[in-house]
Protein backbone atom coordinates (compact mmCIF):
# COMPACT_ATOMS: atom_id res chain seq x y z
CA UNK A 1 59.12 72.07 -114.52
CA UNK A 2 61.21 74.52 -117.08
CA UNK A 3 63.86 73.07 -118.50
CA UNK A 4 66.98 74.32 -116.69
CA UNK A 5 70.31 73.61 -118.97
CA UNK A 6 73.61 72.03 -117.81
CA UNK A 7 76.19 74.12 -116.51
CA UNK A 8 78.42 72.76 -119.42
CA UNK A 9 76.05 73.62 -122.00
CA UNK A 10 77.14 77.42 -123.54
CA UNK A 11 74.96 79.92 -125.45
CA UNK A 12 76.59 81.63 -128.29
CA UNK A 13 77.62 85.05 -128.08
CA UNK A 14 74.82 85.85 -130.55
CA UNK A 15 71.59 83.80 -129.11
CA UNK A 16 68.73 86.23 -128.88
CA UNK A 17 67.20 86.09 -125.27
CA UNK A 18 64.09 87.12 -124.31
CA UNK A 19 63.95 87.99 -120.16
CA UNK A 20 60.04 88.27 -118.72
CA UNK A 21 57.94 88.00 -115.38
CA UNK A 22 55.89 84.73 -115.81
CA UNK A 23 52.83 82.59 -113.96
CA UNK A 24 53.59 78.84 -114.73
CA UNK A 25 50.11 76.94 -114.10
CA UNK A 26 49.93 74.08 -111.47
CA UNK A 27 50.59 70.79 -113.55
CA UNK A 28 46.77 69.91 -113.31
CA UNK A 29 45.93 73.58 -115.08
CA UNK A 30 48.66 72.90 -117.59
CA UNK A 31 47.44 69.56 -118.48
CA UNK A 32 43.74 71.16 -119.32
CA UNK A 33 45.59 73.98 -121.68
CA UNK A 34 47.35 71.29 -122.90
CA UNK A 35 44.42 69.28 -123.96
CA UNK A 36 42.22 71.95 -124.91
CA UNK A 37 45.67 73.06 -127.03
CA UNK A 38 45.68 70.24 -129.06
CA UNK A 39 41.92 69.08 -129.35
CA UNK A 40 41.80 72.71 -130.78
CA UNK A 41 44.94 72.51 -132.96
CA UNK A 42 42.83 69.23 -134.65
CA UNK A 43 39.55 70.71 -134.68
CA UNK A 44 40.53 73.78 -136.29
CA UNK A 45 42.96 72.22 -138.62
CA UNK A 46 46.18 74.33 -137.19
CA UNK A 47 49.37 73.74 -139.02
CA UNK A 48 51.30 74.80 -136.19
CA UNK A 49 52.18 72.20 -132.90
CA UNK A 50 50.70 72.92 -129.74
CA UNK A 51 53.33 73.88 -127.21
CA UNK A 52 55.26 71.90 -124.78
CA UNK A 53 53.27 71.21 -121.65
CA UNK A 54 56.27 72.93 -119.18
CA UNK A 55 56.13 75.84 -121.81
CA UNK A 56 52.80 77.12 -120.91
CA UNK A 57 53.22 80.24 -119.09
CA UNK A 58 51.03 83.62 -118.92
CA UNK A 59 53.75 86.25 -119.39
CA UNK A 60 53.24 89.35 -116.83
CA UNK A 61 55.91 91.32 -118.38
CA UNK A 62 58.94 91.52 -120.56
CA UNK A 63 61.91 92.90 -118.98
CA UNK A 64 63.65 93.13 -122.69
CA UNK A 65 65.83 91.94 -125.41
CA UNK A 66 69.61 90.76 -125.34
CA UNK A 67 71.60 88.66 -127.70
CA UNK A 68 74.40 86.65 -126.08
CA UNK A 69 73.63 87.21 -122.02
CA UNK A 70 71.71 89.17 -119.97
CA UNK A 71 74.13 91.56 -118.30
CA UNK A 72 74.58 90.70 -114.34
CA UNK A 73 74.08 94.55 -113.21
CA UNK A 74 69.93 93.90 -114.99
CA UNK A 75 69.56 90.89 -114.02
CA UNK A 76 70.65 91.53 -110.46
CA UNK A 77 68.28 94.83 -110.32
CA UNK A 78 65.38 92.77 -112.24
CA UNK A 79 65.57 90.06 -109.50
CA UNK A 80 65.52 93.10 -106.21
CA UNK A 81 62.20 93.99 -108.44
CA UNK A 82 60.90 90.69 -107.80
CA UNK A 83 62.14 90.45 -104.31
CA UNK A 84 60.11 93.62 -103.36
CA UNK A 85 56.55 92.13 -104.26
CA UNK A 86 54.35 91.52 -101.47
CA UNK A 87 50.73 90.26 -102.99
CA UNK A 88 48.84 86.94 -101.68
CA UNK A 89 47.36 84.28 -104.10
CA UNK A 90 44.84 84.23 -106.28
CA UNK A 91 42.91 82.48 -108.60
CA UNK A 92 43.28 82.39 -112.31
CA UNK A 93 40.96 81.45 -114.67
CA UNK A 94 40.73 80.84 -118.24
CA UNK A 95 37.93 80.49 -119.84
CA UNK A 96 37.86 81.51 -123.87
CA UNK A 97 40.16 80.56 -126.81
CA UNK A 98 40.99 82.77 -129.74
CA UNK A 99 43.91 83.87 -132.41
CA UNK A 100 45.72 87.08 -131.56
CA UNK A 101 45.72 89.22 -134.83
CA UNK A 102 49.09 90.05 -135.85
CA UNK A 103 50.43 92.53 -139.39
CA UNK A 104 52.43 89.47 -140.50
CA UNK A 105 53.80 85.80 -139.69
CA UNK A 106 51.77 82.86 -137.66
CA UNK A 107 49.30 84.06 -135.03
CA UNK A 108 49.13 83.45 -131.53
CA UNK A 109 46.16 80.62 -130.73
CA UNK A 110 45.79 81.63 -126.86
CA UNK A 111 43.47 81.03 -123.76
CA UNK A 112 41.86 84.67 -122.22
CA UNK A 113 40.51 84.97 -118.81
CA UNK A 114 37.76 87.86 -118.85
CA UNK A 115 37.35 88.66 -114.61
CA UNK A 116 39.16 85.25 -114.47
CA UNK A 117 42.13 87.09 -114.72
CA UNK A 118 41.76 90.45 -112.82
CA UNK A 119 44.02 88.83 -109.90
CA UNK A 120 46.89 89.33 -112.57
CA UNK A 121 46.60 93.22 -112.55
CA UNK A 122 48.17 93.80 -109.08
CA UNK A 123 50.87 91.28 -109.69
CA UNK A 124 51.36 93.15 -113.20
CA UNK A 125 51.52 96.80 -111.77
CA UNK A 126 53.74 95.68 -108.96
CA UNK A 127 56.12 94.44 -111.64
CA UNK A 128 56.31 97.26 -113.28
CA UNK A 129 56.31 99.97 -111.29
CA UNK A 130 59.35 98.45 -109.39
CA UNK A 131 60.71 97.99 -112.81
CA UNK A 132 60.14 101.95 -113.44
CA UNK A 133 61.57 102.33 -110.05
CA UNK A 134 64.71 100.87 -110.64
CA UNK A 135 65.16 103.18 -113.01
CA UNK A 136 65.01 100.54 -116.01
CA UNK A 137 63.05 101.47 -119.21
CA UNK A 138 60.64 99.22 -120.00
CA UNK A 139 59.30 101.34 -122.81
CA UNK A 140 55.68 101.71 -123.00
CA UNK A 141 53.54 99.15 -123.40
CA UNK A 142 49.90 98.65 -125.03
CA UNK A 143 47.04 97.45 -122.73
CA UNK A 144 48.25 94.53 -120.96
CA UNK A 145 46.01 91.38 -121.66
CA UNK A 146 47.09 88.70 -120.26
CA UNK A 147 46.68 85.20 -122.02
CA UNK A 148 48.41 82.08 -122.30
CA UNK A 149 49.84 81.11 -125.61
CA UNK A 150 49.00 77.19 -126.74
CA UNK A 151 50.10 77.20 -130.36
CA UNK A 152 50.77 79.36 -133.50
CA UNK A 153 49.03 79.38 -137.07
CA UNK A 154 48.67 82.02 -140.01
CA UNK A 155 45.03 81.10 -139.74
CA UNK A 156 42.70 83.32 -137.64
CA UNK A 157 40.18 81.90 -135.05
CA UNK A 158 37.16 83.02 -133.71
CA UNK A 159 36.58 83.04 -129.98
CA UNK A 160 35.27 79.46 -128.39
CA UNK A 161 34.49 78.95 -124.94
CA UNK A 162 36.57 76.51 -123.30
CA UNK A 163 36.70 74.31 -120.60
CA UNK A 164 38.05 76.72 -117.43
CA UNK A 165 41.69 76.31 -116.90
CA UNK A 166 41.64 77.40 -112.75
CA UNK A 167 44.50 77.30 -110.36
CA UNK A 168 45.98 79.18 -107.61
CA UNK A 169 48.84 81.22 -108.37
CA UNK A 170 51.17 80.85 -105.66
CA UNK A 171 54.17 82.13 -106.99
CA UNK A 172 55.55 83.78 -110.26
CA UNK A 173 59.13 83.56 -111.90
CA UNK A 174 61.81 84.92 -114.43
CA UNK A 175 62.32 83.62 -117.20
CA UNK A 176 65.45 83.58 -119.85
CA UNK A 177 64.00 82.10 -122.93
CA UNK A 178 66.68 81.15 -125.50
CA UNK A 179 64.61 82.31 -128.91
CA UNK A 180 64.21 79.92 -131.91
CA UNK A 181 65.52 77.22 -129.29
CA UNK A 182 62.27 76.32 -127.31
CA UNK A 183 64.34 76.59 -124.05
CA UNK A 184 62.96 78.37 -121.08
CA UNK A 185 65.52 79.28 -118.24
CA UNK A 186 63.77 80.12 -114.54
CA UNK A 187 66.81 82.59 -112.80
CA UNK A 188 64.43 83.75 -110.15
CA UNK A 189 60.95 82.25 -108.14
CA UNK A 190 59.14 84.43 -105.70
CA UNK A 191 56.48 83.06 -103.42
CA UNK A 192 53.19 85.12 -103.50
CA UNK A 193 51.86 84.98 -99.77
């Protein structure tokens, strides 16, 4: 389960926040990542942790930036662009590990699906064109890959094969994650049937 903060517990005015669409695996799937994250992280001689077994997620899409709060009017229409998806489950599986190249800073270390993941791209294009629909700009985006994130390290990786992380997506969420504070909020669930 995310972490989901006390009432009583305040963000400062000048928290960066990071609002996306997210798949959470079933805790069995999570578990796997989880394992796979840190037999890899020892193997491979990462300096950076794994992540937190409730933070494993495979982001869909970013619905942007804010610093402080999200303002009600977005996350109101973000939420009626989750309310108007109507897809049925579907598998996911991951299959491959490998390090995301990045210009600068620590890497992302993260599980890819190949086909194991083309259940994703409806889910995906729903999200966004009700985004674009709503009239929010999204800005564009490169090719969307999804993945799931494990750990971080300025080292690159080759791609491994992996034990296959499966489960059935049966329902995605949105996410406020509190940056630099390894806190994820959920402020919306929708059932995929």
């Amino acid at each position: 389960m995310l972490h989901q903060p006390a009432p009583f517990e305040p963000i400062s005015p000048h928290q960066a926040i990071n609002l996306f669409f997210a798949l959470m695996p079933e805790a069995a799937a999570a578990n796997n990542a989880h394992r796979i994250a840190k037999r890899h992280s020892a193997d491979r001689r990462m300096r950076g942790r794994p992540l937190a077994v409730d933070r494993l997620h495979i982001t869909l899409l970013s619905a942007g930036g804010f610093r402080g709060k999200v303002p009600g009017d977005f996350m109101r229409v973000t939420k009626a662009v989750g309310d108007a998806v109507r897809l049925p489950p579907f598998e996911v599986t991951l299959d491959s590990a490998v390090s995301f190249a990045r210009a600068s800073g620590k890497r992302p270390y993260v599980l890819l699906g190949g086909d194991g993941v083309a259940g994703i791209m409806p889910l995906h294009q729903s999200l966004v064109g009700g985004m674009w629909r709503a009239g929010l700009d999204i800005g564009m985006r490169p090719i969307f890959n999804p993945h799931m994130t494990l750990a971080y390290d300025a080292a690159h990786h080759t791609e491994l094969p992996v034990e296959p992380v499966t489960w059935v997506a049966r329902e995605f969420a949105l996410i406020e994650s509190l940056v630099g504070l390894t806190r994820h909020i959920v402020r919306g669930r929708w059932p995929l049937r």
